[in-house]
N, C-alpha and C. Protein backbone atom coordinates (compact mmCIF):
# COMPACT_ATOMS: atom_id res chain seq x y z
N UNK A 1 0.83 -1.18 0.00
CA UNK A 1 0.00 0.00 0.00
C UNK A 1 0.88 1.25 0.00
N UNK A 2 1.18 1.52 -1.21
CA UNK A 2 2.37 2.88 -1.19
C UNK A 2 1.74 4.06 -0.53
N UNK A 3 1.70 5.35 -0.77
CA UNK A 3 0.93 6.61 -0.60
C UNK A 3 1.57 7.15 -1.80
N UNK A 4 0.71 7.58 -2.64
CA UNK A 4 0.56 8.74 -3.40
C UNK A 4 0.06 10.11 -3.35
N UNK A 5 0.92 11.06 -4.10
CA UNK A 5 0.46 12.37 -4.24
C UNK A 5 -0.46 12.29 -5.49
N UNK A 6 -1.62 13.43 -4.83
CA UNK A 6 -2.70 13.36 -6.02
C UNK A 6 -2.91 15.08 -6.40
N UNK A 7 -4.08 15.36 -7.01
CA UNK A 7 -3.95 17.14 -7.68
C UNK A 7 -3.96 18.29 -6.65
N UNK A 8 -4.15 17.81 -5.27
CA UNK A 8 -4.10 18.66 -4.59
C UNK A 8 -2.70 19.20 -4.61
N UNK A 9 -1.43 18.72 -5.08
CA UNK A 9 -0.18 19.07 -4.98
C UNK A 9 -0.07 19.96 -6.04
N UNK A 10 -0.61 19.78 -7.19
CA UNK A 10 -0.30 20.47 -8.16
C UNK A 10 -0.27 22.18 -8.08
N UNK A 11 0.54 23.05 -8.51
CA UNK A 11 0.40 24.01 -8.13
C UNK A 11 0.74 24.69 -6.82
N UNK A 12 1.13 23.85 -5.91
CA UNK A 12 1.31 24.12 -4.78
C UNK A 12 3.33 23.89 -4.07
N UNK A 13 3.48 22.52 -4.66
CA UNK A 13 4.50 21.74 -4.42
C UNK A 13 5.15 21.71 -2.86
N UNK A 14 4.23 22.06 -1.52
CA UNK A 14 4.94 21.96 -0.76
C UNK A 14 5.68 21.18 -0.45
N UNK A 15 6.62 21.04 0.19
CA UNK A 15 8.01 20.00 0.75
C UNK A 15 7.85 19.75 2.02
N UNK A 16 7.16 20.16 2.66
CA UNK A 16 7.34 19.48 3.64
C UNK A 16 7.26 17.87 4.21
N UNK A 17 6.49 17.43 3.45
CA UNK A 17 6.29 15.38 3.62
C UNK A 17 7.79 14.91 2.92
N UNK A 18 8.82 15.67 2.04
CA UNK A 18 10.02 15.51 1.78
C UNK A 18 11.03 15.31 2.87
N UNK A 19 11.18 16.44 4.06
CA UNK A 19 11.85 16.34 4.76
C UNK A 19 11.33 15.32 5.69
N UNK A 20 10.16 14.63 6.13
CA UNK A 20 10.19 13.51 7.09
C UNK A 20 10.30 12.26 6.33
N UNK A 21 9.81 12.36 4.95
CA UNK A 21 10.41 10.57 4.13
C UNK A 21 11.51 9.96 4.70
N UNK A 22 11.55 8.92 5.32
CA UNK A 22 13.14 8.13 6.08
C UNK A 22 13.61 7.79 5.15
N UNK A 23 13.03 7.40 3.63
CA UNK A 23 13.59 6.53 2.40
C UNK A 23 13.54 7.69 1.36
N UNK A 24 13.94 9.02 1.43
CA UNK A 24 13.52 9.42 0.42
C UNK A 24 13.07 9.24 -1.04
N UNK A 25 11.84 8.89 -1.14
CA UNK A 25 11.26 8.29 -1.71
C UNK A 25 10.86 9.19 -2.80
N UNK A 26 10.15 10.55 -2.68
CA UNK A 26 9.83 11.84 -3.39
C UNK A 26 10.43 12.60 -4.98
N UNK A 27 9.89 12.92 -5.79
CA UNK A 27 10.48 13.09 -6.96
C UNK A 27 9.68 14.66 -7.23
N UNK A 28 10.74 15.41 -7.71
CA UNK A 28 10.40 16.81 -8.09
C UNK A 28 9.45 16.99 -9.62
N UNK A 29 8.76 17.93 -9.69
CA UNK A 29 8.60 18.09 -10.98
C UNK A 29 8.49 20.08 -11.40
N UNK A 30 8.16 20.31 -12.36
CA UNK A 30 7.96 21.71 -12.24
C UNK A 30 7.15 22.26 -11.26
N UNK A 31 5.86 21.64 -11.10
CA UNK A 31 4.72 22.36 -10.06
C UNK A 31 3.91 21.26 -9.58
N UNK A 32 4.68 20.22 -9.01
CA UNK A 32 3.76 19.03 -7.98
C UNK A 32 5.05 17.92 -7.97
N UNK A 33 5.25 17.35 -6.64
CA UNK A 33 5.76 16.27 -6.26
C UNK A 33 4.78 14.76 -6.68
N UNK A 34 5.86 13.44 -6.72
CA UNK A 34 5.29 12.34 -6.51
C UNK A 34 6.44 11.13 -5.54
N UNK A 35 5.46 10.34 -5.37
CA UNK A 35 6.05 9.41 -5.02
C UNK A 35 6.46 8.03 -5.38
N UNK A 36 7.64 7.37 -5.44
CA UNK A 36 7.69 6.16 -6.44
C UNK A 36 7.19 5.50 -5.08
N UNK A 37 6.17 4.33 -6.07
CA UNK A 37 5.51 3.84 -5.35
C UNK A 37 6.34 2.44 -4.99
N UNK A 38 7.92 1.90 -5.71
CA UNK A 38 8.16 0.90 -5.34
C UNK A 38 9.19 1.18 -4.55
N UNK A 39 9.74 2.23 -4.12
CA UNK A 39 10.54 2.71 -2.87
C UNK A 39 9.74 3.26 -1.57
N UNK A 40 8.31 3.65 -1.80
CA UNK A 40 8.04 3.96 -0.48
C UNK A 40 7.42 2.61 0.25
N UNK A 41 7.90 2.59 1.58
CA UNK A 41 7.78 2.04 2.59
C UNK A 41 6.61 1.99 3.59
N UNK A 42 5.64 2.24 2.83
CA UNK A 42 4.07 2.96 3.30
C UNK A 42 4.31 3.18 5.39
N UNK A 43 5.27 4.00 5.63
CA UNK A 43 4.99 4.19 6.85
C UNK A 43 4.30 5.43 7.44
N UNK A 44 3.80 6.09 5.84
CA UNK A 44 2.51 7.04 6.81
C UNK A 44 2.88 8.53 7.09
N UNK A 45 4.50 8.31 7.43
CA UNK A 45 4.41 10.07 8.01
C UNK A 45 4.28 11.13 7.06
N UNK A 46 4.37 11.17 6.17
CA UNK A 46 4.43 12.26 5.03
C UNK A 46 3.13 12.71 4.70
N UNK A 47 1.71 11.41 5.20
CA UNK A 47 0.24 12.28 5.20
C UNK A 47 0.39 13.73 5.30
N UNK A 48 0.44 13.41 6.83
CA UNK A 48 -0.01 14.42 7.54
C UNK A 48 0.91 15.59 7.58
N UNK A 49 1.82 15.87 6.91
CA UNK A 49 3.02 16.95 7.03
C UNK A 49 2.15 17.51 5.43
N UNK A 50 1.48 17.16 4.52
CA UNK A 50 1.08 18.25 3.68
C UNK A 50 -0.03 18.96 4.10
N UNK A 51 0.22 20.20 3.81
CA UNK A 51 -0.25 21.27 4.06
C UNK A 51 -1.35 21.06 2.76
N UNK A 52 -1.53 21.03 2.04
CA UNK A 52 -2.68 20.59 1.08
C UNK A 52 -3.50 19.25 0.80
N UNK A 53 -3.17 18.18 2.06
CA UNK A 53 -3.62 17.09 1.92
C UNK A 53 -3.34 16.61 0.28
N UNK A 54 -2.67 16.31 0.26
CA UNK A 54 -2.61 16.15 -1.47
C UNK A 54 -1.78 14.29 -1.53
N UNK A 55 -1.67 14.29 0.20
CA UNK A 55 -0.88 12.57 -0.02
C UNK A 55 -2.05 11.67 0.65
N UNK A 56 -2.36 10.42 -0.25
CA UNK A 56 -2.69 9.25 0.46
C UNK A 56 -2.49 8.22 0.39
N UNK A 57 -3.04 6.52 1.11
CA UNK A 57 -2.66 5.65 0.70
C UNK A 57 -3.12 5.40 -0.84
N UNK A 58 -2.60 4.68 -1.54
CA UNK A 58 -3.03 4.50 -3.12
C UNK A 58 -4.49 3.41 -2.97
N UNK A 59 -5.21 2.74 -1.74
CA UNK A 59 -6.18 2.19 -1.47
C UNK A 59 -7.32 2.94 -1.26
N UNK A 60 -7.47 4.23 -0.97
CA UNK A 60 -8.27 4.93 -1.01
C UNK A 60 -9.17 4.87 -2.29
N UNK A 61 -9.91 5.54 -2.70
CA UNK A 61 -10.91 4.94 -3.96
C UNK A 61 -10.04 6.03 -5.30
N UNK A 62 -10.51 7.66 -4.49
CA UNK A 62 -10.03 8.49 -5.01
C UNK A 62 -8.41 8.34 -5.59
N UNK A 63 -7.43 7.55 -5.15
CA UNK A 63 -6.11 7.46 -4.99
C UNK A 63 -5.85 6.28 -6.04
N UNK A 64 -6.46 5.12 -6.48
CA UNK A 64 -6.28 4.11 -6.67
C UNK A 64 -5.02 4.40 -8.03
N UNK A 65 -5.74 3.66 -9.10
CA UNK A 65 -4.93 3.62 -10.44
C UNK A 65 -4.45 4.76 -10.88
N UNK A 66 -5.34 5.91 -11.11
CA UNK A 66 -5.09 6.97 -12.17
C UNK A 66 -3.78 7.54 -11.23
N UNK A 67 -3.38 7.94 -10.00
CA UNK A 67 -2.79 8.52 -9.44
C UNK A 67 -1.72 7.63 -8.91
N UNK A 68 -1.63 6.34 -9.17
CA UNK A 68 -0.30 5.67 -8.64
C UNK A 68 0.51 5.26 -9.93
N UNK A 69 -0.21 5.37 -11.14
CA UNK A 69 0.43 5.27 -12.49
C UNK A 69 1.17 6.33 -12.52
N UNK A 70 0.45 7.76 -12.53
CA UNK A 70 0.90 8.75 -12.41
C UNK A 70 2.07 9.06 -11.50
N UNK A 71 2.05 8.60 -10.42
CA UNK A 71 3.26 8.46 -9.45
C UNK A 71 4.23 7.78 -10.62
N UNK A 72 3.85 6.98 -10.88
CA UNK A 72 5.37 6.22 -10.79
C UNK A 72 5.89 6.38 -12.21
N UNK A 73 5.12 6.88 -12.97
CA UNK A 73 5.35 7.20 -14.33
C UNK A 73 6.60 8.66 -14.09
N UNK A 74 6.42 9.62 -13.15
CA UNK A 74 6.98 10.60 -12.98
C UNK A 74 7.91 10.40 -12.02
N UNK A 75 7.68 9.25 -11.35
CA UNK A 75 8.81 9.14 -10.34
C UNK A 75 10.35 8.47 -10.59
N UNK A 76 9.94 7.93 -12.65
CA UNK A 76 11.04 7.32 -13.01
C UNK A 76 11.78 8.50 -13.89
N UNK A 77 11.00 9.37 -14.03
CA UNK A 77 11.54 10.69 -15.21
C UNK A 77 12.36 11.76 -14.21
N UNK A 78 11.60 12.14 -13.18
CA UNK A 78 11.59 13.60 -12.58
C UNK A 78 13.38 13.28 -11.51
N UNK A 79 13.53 14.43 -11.42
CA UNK A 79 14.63 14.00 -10.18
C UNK A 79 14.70 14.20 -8.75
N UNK A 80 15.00 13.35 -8.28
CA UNK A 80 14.90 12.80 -6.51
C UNK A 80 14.88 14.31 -5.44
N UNK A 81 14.16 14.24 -4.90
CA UNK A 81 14.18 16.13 -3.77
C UNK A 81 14.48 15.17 -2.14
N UNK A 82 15.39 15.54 -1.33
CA UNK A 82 15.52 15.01 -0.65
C UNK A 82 15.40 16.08 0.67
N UNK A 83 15.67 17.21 0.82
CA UNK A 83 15.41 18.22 1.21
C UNK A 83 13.83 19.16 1.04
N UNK A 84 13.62 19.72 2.16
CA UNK A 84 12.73 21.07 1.99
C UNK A 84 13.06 22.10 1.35
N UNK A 85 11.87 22.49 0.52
CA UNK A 85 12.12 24.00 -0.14
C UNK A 85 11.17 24.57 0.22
N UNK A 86 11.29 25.72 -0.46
CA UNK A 86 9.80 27.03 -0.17
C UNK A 86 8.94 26.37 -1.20
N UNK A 87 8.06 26.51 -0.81
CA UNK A 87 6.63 25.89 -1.98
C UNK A 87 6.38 27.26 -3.01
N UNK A 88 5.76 26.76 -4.14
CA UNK A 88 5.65 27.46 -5.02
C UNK A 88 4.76 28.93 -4.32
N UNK A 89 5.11 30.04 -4.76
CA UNK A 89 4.43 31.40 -4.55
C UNK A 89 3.56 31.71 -4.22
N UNK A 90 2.04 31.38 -5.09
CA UNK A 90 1.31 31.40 -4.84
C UNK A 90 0.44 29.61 -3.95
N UNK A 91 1.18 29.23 -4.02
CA UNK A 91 0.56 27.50 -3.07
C UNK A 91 -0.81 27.91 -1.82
N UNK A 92 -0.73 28.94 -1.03
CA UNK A 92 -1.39 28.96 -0.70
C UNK A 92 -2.92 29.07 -0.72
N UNK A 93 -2.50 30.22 -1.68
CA UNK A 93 -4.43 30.34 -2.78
C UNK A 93 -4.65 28.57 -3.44
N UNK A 94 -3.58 28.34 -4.33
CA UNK A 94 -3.97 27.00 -4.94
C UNK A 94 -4.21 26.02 -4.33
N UNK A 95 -3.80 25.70 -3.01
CA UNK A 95 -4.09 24.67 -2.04
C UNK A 95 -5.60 24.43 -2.09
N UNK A 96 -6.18 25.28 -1.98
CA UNK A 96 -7.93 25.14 -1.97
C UNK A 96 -8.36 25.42 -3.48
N UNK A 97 -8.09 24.97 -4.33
CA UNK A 97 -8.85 24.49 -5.89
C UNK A 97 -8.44 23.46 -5.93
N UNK A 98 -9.41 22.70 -6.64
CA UNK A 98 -9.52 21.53 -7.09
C UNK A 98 -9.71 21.31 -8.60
N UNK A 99 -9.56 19.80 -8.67
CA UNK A 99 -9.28 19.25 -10.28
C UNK A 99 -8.16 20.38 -10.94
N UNK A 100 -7.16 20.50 -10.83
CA UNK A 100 -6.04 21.24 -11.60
C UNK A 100 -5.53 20.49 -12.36
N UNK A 101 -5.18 19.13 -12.23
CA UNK A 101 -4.14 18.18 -13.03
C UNK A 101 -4.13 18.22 -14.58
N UNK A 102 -5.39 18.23 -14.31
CA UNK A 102 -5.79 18.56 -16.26
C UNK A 102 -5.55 19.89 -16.94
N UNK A 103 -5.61 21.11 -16.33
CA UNK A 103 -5.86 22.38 -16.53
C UNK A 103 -4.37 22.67 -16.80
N UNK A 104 -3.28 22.02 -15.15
CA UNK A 104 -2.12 22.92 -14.98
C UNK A 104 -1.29 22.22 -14.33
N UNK A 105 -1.21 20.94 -14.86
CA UNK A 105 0.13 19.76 -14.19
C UNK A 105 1.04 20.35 -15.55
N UNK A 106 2.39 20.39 -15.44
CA UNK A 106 3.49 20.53 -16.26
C UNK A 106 4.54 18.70 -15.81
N UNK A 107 4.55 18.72 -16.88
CA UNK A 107 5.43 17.34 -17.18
C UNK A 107 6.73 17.58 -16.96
N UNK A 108 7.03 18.52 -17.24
CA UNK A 108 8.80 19.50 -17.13
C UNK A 108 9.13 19.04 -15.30
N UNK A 109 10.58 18.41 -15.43
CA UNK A 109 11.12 18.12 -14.30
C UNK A 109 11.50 19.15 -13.49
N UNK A 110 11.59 19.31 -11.90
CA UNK A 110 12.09 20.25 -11.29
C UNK A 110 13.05 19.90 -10.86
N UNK A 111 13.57 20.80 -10.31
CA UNK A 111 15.26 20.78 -9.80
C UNK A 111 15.99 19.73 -9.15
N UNK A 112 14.78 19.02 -8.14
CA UNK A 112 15.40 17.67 -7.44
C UNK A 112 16.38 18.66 -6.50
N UNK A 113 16.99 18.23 -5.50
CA UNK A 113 17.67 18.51 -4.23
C UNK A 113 18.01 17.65 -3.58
């Protein structure tokens, strides 16, 4: 049961569930994190450290296929963030919209750390 990031990240990219991963597990992209789902260790702590709820287990209903493909599809391209950063600029307004993935996910890798 991995945990995946889903669209609540998009637009937002906070780091904070980065800095408690024990396995850094986390992959950068331009404007949303993921998680490879065959390195994480489903131990949970990285839920609750986003500030946009945007992580869950991939068993959830909402979480299942579309968003653990998506994980891991980006988690083999993007590069590894092992550290905290400042979240994107505006993250705070975007934290509360929904369905973005379609509108305003960018495929373009981010910096990794």
């Amino acid at each position: 049961m991995p945990y995946v990031v889903m669209d609540q990240c998009v637009l937002c990219k906070y780091t904070d569930c980065v800095e408690v991963c024990p396995v850094d597990c986390f992959y950068e992209g331009a404007n949303m994190l993921v998680i490879h789902p065959d390195e994480c260790i489903d131990c949970g702590v990285c839920e609750p450290e986003c500030p946009a709820e945007a992580i869950k287990p991939d068993t959830e209903a909402d979480a299942a296929e579309k968003w653990l493909e998506i994980n891991r599809k980006y988690s083999e391209l993007w590069p590894n963030i092992t550290r905290k950063k400042d979240a994107l600029a505006d993250a705070d307004e975007w934290a509360k919209v929904s369905d973005k993935f379609d509108k305003h996910f960018s495929p373009e890798p981010g910096e990794g750390a």
